[in-house]
C-alpha atoms as a PDB file:
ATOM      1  CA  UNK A   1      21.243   2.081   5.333  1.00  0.00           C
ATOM      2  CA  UNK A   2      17.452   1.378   5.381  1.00  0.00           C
ATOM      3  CA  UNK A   3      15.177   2.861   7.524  1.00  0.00           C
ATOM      4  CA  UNK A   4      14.665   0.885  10.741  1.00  0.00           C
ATOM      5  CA  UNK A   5      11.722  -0.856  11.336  1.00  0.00           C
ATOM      6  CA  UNK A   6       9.436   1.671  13.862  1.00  0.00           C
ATOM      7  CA  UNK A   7       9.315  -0.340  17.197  1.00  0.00           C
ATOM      8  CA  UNK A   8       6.162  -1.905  18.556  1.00  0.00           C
ATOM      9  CA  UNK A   9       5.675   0.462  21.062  1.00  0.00           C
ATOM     10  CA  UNK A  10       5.425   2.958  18.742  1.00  0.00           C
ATOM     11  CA  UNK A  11       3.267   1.753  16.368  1.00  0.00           C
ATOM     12  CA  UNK A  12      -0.493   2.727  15.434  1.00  0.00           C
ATOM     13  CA  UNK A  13      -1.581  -0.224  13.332  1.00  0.00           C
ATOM     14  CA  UNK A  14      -3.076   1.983  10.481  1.00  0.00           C
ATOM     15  CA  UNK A  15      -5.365   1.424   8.857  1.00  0.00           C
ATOM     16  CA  UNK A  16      -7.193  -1.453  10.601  1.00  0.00           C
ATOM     17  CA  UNK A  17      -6.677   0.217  13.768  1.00  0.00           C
ATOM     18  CA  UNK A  18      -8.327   2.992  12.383  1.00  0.00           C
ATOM     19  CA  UNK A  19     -11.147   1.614  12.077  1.00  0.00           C
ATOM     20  CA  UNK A  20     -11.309  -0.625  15.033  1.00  0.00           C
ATOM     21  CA  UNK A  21     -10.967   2.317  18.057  1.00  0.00           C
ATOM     22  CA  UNK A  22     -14.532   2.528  18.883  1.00  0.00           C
ATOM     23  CA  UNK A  23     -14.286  -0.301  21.217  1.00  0.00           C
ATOM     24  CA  UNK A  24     -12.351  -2.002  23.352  1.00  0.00           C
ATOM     25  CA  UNK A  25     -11.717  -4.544  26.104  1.00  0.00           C
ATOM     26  CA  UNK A  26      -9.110  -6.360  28.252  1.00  0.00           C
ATOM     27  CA  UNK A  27      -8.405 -10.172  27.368  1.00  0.00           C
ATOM     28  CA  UNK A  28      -5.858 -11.379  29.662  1.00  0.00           C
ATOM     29  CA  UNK A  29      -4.629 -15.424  30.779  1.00  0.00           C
ATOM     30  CA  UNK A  30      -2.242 -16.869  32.691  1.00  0.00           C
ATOM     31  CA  UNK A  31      -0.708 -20.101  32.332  1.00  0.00           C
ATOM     32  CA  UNK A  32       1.403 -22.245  34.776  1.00  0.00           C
ATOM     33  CA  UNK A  33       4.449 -23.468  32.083  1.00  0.00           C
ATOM     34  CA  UNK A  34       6.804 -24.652  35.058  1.00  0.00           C
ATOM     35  CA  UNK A  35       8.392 -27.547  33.573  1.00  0.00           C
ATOM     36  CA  UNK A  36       7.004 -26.960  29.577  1.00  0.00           C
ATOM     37  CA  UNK A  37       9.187 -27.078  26.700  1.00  0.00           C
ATOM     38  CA  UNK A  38       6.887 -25.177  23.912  1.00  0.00           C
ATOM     39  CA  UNK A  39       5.050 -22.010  23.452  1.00  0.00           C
ATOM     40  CA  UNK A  40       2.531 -22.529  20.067  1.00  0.00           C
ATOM     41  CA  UNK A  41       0.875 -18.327  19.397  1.00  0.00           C
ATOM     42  CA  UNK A  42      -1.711 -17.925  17.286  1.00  0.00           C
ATOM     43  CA  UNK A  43      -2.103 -14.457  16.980  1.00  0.00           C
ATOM     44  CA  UNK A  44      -4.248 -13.581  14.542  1.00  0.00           C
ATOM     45  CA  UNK A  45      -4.805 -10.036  13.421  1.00  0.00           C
ATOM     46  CA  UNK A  46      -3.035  -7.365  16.223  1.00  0.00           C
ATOM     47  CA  UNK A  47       0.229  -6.455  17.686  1.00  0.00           C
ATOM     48  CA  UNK A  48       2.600  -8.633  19.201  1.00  0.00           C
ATOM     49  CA  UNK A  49       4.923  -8.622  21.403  1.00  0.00           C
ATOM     50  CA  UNK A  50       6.523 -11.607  23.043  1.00  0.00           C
ATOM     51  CA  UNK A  51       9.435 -11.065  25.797  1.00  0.00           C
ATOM     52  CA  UNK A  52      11.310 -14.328  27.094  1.00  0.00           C
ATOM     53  CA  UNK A  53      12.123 -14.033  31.070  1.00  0.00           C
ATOM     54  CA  UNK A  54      14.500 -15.976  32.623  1.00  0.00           C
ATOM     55  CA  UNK A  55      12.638 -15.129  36.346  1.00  0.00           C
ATOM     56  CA  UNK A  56       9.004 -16.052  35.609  1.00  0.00           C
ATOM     57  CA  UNK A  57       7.516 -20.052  35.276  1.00  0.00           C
ATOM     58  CA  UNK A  58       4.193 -18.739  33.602  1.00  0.00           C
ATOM     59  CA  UNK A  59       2.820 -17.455  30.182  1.00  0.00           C
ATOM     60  CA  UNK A  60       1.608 -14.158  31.089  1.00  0.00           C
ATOM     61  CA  UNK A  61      -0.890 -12.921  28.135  1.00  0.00           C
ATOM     62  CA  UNK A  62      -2.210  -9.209  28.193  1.00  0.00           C
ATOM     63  CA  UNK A  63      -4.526  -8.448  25.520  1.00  0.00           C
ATOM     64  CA  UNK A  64      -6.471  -5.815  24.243  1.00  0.00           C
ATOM     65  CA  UNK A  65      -9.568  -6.540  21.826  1.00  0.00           C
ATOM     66  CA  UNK A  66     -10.415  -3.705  19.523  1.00  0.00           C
ATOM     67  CA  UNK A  67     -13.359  -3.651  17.106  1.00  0.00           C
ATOM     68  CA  UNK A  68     -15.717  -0.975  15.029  1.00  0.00           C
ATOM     69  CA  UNK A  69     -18.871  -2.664  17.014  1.00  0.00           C
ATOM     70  CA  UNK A  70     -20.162  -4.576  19.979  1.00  0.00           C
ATOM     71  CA  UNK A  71     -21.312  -7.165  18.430  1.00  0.00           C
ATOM     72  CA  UNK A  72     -17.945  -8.075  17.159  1.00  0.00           C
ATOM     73  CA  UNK A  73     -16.351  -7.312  20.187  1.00  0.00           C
ATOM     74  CA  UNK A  74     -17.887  -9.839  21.744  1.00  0.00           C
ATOM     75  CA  UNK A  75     -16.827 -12.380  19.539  1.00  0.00           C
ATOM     76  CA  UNK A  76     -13.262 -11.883  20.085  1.00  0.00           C
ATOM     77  CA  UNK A  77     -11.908 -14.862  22.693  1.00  0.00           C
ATOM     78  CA  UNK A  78      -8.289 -15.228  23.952  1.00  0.00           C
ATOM     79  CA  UNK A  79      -7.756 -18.918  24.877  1.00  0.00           C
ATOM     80  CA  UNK A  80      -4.541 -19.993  26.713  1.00  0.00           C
ATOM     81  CA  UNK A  81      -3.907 -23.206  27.729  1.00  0.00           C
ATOM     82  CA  UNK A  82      -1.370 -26.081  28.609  1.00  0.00           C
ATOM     83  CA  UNK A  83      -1.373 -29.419  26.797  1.00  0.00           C
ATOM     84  CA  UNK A  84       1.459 -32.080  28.434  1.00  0.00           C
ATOM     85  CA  UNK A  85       4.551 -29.813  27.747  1.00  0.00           C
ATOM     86  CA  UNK A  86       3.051 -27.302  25.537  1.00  0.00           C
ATOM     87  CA  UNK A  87       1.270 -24.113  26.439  1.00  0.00           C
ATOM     88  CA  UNK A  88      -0.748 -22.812  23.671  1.00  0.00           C
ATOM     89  CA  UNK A  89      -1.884 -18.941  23.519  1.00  0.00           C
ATOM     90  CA  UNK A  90      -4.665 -18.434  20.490  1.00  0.00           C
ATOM     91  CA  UNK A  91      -6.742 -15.195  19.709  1.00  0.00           C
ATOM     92  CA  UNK A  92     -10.191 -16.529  18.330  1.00  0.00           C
ATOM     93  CA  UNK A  93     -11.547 -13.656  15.738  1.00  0.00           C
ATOM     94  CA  UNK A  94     -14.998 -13.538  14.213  1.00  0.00           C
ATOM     95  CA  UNK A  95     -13.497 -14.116  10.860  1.00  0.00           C
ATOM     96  CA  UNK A  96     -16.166 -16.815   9.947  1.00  0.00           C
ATOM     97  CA  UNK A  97     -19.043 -14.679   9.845  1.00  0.00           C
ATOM     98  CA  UNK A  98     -20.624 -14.691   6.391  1.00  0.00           C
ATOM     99  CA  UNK A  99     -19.429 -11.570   5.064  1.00  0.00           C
ATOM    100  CA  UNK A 100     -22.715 -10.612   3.273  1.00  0.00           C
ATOM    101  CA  UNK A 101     -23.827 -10.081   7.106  1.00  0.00           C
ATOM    102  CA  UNK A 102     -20.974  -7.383   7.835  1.00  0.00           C
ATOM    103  CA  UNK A 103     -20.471  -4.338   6.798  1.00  0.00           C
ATOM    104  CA  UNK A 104     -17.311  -3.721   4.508  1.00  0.00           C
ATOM    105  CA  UNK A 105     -15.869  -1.679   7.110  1.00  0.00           C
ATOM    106  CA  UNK A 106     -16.153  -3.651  10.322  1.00  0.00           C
ATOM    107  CA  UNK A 107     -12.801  -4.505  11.353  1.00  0.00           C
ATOM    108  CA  UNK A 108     -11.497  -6.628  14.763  1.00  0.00           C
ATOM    109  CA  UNK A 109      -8.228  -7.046  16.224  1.00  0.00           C
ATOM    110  CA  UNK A 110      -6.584  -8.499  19.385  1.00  0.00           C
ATOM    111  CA  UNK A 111      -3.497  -7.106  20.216  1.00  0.00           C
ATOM    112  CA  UNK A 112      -1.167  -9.545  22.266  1.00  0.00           C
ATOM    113  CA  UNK A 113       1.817  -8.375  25.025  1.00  0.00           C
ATOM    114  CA  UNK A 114       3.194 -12.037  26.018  1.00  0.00           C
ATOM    115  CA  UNK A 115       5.972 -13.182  29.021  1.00  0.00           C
ATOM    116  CA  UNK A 116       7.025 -16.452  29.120  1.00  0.00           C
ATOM    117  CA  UNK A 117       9.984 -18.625  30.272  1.00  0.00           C
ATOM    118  CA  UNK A 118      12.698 -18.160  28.019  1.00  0.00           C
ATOM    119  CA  UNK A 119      13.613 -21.258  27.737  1.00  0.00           C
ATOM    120  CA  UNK A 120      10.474 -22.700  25.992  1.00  0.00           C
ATOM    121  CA  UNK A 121      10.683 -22.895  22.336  1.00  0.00           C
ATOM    122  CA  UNK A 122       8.670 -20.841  20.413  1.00  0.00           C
ATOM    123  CA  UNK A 123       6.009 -21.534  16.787  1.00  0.00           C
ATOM    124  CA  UNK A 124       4.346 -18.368  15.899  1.00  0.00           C
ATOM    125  CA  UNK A 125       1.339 -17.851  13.723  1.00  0.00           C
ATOM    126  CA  UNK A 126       0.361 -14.069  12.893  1.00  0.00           C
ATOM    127  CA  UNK A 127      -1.828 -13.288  10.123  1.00  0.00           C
ATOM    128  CA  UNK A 128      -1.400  -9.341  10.256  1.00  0.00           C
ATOM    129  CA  UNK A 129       0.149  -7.054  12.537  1.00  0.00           C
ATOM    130  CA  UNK A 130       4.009  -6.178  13.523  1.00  0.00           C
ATOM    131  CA  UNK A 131       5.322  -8.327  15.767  1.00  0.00           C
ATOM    132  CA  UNK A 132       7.939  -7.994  18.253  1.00  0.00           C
ATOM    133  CA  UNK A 133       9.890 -10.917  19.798  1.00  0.00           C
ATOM    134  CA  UNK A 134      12.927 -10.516  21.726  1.00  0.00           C
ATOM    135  CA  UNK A 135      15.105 -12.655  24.749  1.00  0.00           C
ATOM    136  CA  UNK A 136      13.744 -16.171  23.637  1.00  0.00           C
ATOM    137  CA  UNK A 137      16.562 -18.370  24.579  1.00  0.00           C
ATOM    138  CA  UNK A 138      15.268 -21.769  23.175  1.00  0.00           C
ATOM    139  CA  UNK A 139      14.319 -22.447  18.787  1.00  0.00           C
ATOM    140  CA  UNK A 140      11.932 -19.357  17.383  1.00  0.00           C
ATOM    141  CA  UNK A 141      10.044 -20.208  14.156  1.00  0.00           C
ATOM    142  CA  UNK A 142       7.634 -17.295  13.214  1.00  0.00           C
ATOM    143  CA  UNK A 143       4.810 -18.280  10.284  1.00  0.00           C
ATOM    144  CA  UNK A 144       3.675 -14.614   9.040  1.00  0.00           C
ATOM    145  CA  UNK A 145       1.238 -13.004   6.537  1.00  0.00           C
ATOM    146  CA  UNK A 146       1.482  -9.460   6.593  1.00  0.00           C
ATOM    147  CA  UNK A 147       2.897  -6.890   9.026  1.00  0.00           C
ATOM    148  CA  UNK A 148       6.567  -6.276  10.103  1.00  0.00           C
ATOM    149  CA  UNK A 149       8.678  -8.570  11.595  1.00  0.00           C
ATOM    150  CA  UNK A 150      11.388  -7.953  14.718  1.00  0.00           C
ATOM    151  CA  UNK A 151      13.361 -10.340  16.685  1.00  0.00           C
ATOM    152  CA  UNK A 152      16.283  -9.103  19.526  1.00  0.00           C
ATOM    153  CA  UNK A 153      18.577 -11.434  21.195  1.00  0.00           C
ATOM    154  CA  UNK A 154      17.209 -14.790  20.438  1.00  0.00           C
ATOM    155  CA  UNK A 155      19.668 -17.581  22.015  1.00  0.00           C
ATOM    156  CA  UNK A 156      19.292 -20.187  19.538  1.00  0.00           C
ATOM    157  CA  UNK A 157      18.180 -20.723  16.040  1.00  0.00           C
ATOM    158  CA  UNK A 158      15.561 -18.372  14.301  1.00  0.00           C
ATOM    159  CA  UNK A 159      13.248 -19.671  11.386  1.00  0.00           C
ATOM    160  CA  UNK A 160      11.201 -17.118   9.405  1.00  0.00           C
ATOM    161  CA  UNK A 161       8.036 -17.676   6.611  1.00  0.00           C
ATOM    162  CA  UNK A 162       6.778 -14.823   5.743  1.00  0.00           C
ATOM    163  CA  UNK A 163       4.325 -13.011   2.913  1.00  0.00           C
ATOM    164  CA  UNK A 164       4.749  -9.317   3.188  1.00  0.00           C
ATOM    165  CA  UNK A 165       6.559  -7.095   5.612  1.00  0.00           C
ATOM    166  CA  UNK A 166      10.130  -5.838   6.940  1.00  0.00           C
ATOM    167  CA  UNK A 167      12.056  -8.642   8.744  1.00  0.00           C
ATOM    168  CA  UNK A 168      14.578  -7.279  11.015  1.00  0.00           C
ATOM    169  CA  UNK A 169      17.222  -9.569  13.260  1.00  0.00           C
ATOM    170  CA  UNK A 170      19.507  -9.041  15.409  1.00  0.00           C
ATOM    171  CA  UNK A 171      21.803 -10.495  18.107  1.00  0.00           C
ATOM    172  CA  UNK A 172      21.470 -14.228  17.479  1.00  0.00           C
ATOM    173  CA  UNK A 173      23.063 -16.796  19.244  1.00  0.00           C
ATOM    174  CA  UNK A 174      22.425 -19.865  16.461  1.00  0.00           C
ATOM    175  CA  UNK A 175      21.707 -19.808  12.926  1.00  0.00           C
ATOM    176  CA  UNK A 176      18.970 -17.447  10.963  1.00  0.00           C
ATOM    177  CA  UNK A 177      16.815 -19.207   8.172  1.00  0.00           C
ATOM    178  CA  UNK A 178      14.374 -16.876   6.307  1.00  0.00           C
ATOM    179  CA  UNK A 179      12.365 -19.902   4.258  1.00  0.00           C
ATOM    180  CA  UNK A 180      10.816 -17.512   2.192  1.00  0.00           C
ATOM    181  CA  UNK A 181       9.536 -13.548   2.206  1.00  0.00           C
ATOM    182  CA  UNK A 182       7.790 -12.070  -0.763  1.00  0.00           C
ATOM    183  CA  UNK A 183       8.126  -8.975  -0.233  1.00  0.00           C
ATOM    184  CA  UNK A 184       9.786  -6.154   2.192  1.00  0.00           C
ATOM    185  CA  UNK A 185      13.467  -5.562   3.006  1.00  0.00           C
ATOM    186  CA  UNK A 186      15.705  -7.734   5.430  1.00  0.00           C
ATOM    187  CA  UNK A 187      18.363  -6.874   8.003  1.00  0.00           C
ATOM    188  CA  UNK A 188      19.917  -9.509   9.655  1.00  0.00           C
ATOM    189  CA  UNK A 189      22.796  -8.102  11.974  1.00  0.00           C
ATOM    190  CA  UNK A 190      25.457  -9.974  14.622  1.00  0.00           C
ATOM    191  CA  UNK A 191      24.407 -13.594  14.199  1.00  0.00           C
ATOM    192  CA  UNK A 192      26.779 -16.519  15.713  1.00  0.00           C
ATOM    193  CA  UNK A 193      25.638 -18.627  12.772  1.00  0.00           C
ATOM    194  CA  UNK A 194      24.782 -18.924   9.193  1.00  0.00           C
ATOM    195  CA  UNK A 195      22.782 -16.836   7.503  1.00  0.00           C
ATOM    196  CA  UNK A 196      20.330 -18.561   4.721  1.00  0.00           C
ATOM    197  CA  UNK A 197      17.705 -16.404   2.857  1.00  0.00           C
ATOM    198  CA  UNK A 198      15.919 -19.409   0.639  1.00  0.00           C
ATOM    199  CA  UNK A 199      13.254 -17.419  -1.664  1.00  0.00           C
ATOM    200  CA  UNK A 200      13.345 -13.587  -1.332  1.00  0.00           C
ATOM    201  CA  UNK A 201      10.892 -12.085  -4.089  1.00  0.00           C
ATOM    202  CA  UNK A 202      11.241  -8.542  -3.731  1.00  0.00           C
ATOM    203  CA  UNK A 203      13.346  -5.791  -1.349  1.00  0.00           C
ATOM    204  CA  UNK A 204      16.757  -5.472  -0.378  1.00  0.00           C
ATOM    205  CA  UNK A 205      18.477  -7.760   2.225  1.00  0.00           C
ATOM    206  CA  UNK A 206      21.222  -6.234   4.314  1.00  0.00           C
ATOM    207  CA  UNK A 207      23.584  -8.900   6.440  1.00  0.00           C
ATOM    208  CA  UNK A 208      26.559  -7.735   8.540  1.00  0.00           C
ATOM    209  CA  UNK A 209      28.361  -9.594  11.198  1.00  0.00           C
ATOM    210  CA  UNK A 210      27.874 -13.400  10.498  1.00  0.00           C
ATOM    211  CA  UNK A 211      29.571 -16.220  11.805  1.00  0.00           C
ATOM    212  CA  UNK A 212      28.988 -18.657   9.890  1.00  0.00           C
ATOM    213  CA  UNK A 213      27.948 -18.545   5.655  1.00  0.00           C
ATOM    214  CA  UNK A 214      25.603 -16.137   4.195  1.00  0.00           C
ATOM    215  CA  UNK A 215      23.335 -17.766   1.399  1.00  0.00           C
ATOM    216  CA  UNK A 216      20.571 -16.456  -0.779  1.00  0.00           C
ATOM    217  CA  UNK A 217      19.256 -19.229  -3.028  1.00  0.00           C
ATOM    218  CA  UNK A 218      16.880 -17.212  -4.837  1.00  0.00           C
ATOM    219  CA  UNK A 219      16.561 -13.810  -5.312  1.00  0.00           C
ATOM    220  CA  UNK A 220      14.054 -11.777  -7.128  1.00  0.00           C
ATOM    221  CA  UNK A 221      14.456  -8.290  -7.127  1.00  0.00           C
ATOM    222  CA  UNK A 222      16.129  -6.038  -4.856  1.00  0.00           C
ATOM    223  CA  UNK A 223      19.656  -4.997  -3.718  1.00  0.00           C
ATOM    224  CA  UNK A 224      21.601  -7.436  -1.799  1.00  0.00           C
ATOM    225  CA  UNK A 225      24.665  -5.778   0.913  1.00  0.00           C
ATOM    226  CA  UNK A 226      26.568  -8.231   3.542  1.00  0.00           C
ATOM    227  CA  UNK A 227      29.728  -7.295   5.228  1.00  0.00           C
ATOM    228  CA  UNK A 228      31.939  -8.966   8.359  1.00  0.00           C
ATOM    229  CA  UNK A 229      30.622 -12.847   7.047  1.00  0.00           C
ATOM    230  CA  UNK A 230      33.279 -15.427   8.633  1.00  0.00           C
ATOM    231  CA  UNK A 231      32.583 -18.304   6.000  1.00  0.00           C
ATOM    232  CA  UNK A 232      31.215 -18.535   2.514  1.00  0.00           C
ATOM    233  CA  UNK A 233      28.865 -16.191   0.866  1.00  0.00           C
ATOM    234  CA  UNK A 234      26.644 -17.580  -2.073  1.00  0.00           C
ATOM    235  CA  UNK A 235      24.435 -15.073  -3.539  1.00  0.00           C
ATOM    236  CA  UNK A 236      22.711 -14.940  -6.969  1.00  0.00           C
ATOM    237  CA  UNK A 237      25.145 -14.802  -9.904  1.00  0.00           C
ATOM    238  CA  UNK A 238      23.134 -11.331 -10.879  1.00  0.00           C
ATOM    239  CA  UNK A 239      24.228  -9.878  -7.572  1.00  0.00           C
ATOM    240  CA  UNK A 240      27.745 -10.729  -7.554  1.00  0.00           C
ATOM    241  CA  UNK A 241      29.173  -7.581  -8.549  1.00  0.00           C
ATOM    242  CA  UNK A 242      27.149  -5.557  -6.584  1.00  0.00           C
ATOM    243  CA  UNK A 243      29.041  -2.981  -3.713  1.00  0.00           C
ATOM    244  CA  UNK A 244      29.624  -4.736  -1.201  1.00  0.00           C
ATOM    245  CA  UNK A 245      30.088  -2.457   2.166  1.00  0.00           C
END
């Protein structure tokens, strides 16, 4: 068994938060959702964490802006705001500065602790960071560049893009869909649904407890273990004889 991802809380985003500790500031929002459908995050670089509440009709955003000067602190924003049915939450980072004006180690971050409904339906963008989502009742689809990835009893379907990083599921109530991960191992445990794992370029992928089929359509390196799937499994023909637990 792989080691488990290290949870949120627990986390000291090395190294950018190593370099970004010399100041900080509070960037909070709230955001009357009572009667929205959608929750659109774009994170950024930071933390995440995103906890779906069945006894709250707000988005409830608690930041924390970290950079290596004031100058850049400044420049981080947290904007939150509702659009017809959607509420949108977006960290604004001084990423356009010409970088011949910053020094090579400035560094800026904004890391996010978000409540909302858990009914809305949820599109996040991270760029780097772990993330942490967990009780979202309604569709989850997570867009991510680099950082670990961890989702906890999501009540519907769960869609995953991502470039680097462990991806770690568990306790679905719908179907899991990893589009594509380049690299980084994937555990994807008790899920009502199918399974589907479309490009996987590197690391291992573990699946136990499936309702429905397990698929990986392309597989590039890396061991791949399922156990306890209900329908059809379709793997690679390279990793059919593999051990299967």
């Amino acid at each position: 068994m792989r080691t488990q991802l290290t949870s949120l809380a627990l986390v000291v985003a090395l190294p950018i938060a190593a370099w970004a500790q010399d100041y900080d500031e509070p960037r909070n929002a709230t955001v009357n959702a009572a009667g929205a459908t959608s929750l659109k995050i774009d994170a950024r670089a930071g933390l995440l964490r995103v906890t779906g509440r069945t006894d709250i009709t707000e988005v409830r955003v608690r930041g924390t802006a970290r950079a290596s000067s004031r100058g850049l602190l400044a420049d981080i924003k947290l904007e939150a705001v509702r659009n017809g049915n959607e509420v949108t939450v977006r960290a604004i980072m001084p990423d356009d500065r010409d970088h011949h004006d910053r020094d090579w180690n400035e560094q800026a971050l904004l890391d996010l602790v978000i409540e909302a409904p858990a009914t809305l339906a949820m599109d996040i963008d991270d760029s780097s960071g772990d993330m942490t989502i967990e009780s979202v009742a309604a569709k989850l689809r997570i867009h991510d560049s680099s950082g670990n990835i961890r989702v906890r009893d999501a009540g519907n379907d769960v869609w995953i893009d991502d470039s680097s990083g462990g991806i770690d599921v568990r306790g679905v109530k719908g179907s899991v869909d990893i589009d594509e991960d380049s690299s980084g191992e994937i555990e994807i445990y008790d899920v009502t649904g199918s399974v589907r794992v479309g490009r996987d370029s590197s690391g291992s992928i573990d699946v136990s407890r499936v309702g429905g089929d397990f698929t990986v359509e392309h597989d590039g390196s890396g061991s791949i273990d399922y156990d306890g799937v209900k329908g059809k499994v379709d793997v690679p023909r390279k990793d059919r004889n593999h051990r299967y637990r």
